[in-house]
Protein backbone atom coordinates (compact mmCIF):
# COMPACT_ATOMS: atom_id res chain seq x y z
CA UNK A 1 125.21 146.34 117.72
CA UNK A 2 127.02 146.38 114.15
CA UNK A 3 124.50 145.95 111.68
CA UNK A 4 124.79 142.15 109.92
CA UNK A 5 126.95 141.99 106.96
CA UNK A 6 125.38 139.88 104.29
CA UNK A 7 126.52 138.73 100.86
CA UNK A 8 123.95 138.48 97.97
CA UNK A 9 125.20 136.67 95.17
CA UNK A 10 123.75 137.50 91.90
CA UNK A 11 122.29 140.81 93.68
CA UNK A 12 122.43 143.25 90.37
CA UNK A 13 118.82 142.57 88.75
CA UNK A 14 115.78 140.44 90.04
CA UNK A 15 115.21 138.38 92.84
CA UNK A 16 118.99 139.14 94.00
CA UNK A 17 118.44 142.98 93.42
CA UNK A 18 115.09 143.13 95.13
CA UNK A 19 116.82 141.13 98.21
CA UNK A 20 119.73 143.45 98.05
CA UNK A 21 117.69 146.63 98.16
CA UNK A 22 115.19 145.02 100.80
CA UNK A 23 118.13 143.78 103.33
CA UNK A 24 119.49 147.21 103.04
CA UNK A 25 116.65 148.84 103.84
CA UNK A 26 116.54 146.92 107.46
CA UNK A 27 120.41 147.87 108.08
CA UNK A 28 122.37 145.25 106.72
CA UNK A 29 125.81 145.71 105.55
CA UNK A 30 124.94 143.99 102.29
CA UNK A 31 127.63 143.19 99.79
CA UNK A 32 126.45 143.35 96.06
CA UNK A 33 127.63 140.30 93.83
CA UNK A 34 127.65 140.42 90.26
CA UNK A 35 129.53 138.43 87.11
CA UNK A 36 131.13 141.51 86.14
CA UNK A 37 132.28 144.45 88.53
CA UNK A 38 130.85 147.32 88.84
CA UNK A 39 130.37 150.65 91.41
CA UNK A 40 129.48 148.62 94.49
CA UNK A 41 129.29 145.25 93.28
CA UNK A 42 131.78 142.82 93.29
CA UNK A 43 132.50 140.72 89.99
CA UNK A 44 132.77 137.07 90.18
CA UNK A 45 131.93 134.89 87.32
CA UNK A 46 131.00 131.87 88.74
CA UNK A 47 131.33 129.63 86.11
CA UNK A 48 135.06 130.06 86.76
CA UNK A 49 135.97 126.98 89.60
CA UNK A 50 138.26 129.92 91.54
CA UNK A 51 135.73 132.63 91.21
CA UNK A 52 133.62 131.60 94.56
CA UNK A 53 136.65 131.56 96.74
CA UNK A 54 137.56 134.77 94.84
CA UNK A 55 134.52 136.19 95.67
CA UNK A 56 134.44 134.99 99.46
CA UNK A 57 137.98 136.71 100.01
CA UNK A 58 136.47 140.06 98.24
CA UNK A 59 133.47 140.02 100.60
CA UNK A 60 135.67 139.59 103.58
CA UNK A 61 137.57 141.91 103.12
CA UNK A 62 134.49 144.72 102.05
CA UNK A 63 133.33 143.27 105.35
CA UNK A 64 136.32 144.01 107.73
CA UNK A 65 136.97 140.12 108.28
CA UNK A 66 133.08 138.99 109.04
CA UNK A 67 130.09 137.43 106.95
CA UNK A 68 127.07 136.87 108.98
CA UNK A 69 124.42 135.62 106.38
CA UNK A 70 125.15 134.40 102.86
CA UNK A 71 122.49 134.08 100.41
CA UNK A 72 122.67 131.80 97.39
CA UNK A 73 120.86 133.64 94.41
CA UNK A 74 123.12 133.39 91.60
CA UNK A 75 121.73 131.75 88.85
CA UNK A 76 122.04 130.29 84.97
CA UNK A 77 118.21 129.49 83.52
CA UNK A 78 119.29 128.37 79.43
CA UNK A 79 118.04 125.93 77.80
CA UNK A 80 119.85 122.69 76.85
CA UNK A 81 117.46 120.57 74.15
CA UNK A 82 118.46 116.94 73.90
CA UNK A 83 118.86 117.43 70.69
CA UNK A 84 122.47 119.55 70.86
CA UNK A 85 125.24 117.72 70.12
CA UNK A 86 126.77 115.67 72.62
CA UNK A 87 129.72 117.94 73.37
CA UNK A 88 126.96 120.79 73.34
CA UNK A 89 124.49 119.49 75.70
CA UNK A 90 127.23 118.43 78.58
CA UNK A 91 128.91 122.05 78.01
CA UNK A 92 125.84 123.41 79.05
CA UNK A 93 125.16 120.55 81.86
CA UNK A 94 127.87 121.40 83.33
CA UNK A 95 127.66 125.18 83.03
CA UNK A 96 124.77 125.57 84.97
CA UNK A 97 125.31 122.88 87.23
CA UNK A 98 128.59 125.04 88.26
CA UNK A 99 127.10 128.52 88.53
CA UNK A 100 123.73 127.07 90.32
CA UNK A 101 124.84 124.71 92.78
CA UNK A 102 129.05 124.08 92.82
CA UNK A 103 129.48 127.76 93.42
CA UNK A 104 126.47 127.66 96.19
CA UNK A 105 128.21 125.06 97.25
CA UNK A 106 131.64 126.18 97.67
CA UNK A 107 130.26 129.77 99.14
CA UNK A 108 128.50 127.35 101.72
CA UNK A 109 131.59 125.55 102.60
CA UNK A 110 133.18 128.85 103.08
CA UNK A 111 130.45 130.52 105.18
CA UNK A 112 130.25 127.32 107.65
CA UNK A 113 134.20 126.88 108.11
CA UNK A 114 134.35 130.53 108.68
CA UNK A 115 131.66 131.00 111.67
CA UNK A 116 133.14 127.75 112.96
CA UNK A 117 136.70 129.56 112.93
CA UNK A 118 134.97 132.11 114.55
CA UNK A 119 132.98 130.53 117.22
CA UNK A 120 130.00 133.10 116.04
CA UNK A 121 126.53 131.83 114.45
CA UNK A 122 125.74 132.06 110.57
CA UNK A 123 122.59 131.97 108.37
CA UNK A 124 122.72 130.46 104.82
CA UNK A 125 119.84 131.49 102.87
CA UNK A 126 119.60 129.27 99.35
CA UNK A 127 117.01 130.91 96.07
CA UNK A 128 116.36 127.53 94.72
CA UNK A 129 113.39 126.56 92.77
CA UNK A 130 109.74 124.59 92.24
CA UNK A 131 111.87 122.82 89.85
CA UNK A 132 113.82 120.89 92.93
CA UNK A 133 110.10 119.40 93.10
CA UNK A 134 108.49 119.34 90.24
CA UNK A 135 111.31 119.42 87.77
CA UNK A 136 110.94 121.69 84.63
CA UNK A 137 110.82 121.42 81.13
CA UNK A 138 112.54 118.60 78.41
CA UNK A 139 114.91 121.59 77.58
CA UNK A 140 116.22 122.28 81.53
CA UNK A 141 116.90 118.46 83.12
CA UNK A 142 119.95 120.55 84.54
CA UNK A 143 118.00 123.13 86.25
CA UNK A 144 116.25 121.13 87.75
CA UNK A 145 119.44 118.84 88.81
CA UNK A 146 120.71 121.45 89.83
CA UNK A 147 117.88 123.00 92.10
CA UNK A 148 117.33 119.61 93.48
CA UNK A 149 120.73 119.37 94.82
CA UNK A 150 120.86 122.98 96.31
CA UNK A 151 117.91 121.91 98.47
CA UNK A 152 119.39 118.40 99.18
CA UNK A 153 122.63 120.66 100.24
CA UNK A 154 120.46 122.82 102.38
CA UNK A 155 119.10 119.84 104.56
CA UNK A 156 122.31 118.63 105.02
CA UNK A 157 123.69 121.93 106.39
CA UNK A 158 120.81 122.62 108.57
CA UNK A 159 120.91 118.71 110.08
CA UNK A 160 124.66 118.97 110.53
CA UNK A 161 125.07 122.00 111.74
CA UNK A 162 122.41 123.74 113.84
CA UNK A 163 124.15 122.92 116.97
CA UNK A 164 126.73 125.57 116.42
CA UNK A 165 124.03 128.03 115.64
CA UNK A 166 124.35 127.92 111.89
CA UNK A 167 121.70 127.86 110.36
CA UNK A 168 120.14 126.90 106.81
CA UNK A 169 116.69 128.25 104.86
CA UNK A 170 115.56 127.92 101.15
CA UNK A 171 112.88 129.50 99.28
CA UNK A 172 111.33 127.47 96.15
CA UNK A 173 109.88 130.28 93.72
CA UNK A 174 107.60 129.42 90.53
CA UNK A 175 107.52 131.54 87.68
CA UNK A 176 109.12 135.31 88.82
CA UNK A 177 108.92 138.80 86.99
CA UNK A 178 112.31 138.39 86.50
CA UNK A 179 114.49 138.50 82.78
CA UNK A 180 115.10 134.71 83.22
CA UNK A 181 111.30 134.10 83.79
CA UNK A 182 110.47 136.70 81.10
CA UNK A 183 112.42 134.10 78.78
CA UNK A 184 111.22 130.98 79.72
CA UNK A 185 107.63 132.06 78.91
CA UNK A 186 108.28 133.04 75.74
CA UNK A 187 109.65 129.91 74.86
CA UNK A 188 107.05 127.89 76.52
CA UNK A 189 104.10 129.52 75.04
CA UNK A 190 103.68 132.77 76.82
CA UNK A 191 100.75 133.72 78.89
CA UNK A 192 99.51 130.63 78.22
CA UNK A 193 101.69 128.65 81.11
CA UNK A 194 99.72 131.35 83.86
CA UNK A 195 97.02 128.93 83.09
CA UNK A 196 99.02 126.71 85.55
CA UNK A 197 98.99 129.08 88.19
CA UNK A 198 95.99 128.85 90.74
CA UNK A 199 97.20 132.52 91.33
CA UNK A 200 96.96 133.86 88.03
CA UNK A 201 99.66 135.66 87.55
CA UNK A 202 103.83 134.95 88.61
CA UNK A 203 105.32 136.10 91.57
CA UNK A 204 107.28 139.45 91.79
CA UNK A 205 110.87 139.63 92.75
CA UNK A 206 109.81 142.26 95.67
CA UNK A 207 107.75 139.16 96.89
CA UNK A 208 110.31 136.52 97.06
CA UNK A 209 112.57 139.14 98.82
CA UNK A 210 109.74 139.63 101.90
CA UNK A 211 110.97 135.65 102.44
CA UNK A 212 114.58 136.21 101.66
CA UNK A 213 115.01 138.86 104.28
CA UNK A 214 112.47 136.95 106.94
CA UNK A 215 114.63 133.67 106.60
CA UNK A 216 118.09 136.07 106.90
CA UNK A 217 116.93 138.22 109.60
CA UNK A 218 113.99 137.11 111.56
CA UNK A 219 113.08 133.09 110.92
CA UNK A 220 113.45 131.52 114.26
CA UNK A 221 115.95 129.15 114.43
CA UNK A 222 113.74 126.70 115.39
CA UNK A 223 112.61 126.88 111.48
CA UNK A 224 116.45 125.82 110.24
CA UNK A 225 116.03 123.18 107.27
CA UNK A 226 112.80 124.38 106.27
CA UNK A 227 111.75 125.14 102.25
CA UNK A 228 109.57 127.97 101.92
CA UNK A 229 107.51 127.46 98.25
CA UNK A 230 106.10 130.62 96.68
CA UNK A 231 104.70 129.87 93.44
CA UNK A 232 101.66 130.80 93.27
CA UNK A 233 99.49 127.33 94.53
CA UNK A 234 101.30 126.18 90.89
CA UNK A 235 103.34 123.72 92.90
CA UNK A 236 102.01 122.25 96.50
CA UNK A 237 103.61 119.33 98.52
């Protein structure tokens, strides 16, 4: 059998690196997605409205015609205080709400009207957040927004679409040893927020990839719709 080929958006550092390396490591065909192009990654920047349907055609053709698993991991974490200017705080709104879930979103639409073409079964596989749950902080309403949606998206595509074998995961990570992370708990007070984690200490991206590659490879798909949280007990529902 040809090994699966898999895109991994935002796949050049962190959780999206760790998944890359991880999925490769099974076999996959994995195609590396980055904002800017490099040796072996393709550049998209997804805060452009083409640049997901730019990227989709890229990773077709890397693959020979054929996508078998998309993961969403592409991701903007900045801070947007109420207190920007008007102009200011939409710009950024809308910035993140683009790159985080409109581009997800548009990949999605792509991956599902492509196995349909194709009569073949897909996986979806969607890096959201705690913050779909529990929201964040004053300074990232649109993180949150945005996280909330991605998940909202996800049990739409698994309820609509499971009959023709496509299937839908998410995984909801807390704090992660990533840059982004690294950032946000400097500006929340550093260690100090671990205090909020049962676990005492945040998650690594090599952890959040075990799930990533179990919901792309191996989940049942009995388990289609489901949100996998892995935060650290800082978050349970």
């Amino acid at each position: 059998m040809k090994p699966p080929v898999i895109l991994v958006t935002g796949s050049t550092r962190g959780i999206g690196a760790a998944l890359a390396e991880a999925l490769g490591a099974r076999g996959a065909a994995v195609i590396r997605h980055g904002r800017s192009a490099a040796p072996g990654v393709v550049g998209a920047d997804l805060a452009a409205p083409a640049a997901a349907e730019m990227l989709w055609e890229d990773a077709l053709a890397l693959g020979e015609g054929r996508i078998d698993v998309l993961v969403n991991n592409a991701g903007l974490f900045a801070a947007n205080p109420i207190e920007a200017s008007d102009i200011a705080w939409l710009d950024g709104w809308e910035e993140t709400l683009r790159i985080n879930l409109t581009a997800a979103a548009q990949l999605s639409r792509l991956a599902v009207k492509h196995w349909q073409a194709r009569g073949v079964p897909g996986r979806i596989v969607h890096v959201a957040s705690r913050a779909a749950y529990r929201g964040d902080s004053p300074a990232h309403w649109h993180y949150a927004a945005a996280k909330g949606g991605m998940i909202a998206m996800h049990k739409t595509i698994a309820r609509g679409y499971a009959a023709q074998g496509i299937l839908s995961f998410a995984v909801t990570p807390g704090f992660t040893d990533t840059a982004m992370a690294g950032d946000y708990l400097a500006s929340r007070g550093g260690t100090g927020l671990l205090a909020d984690i049962p676990l005492g200490r945040v998650a690594t991206p090599e952890e959040i990839a075990v799930i990533g590659v179990f919901c792309a490879l191996d989940a049942p798909p009995s388990m289609t719709g489901a949100v996998i949280d892995a935060n650290g007990a800082s978050f349970v529902r």
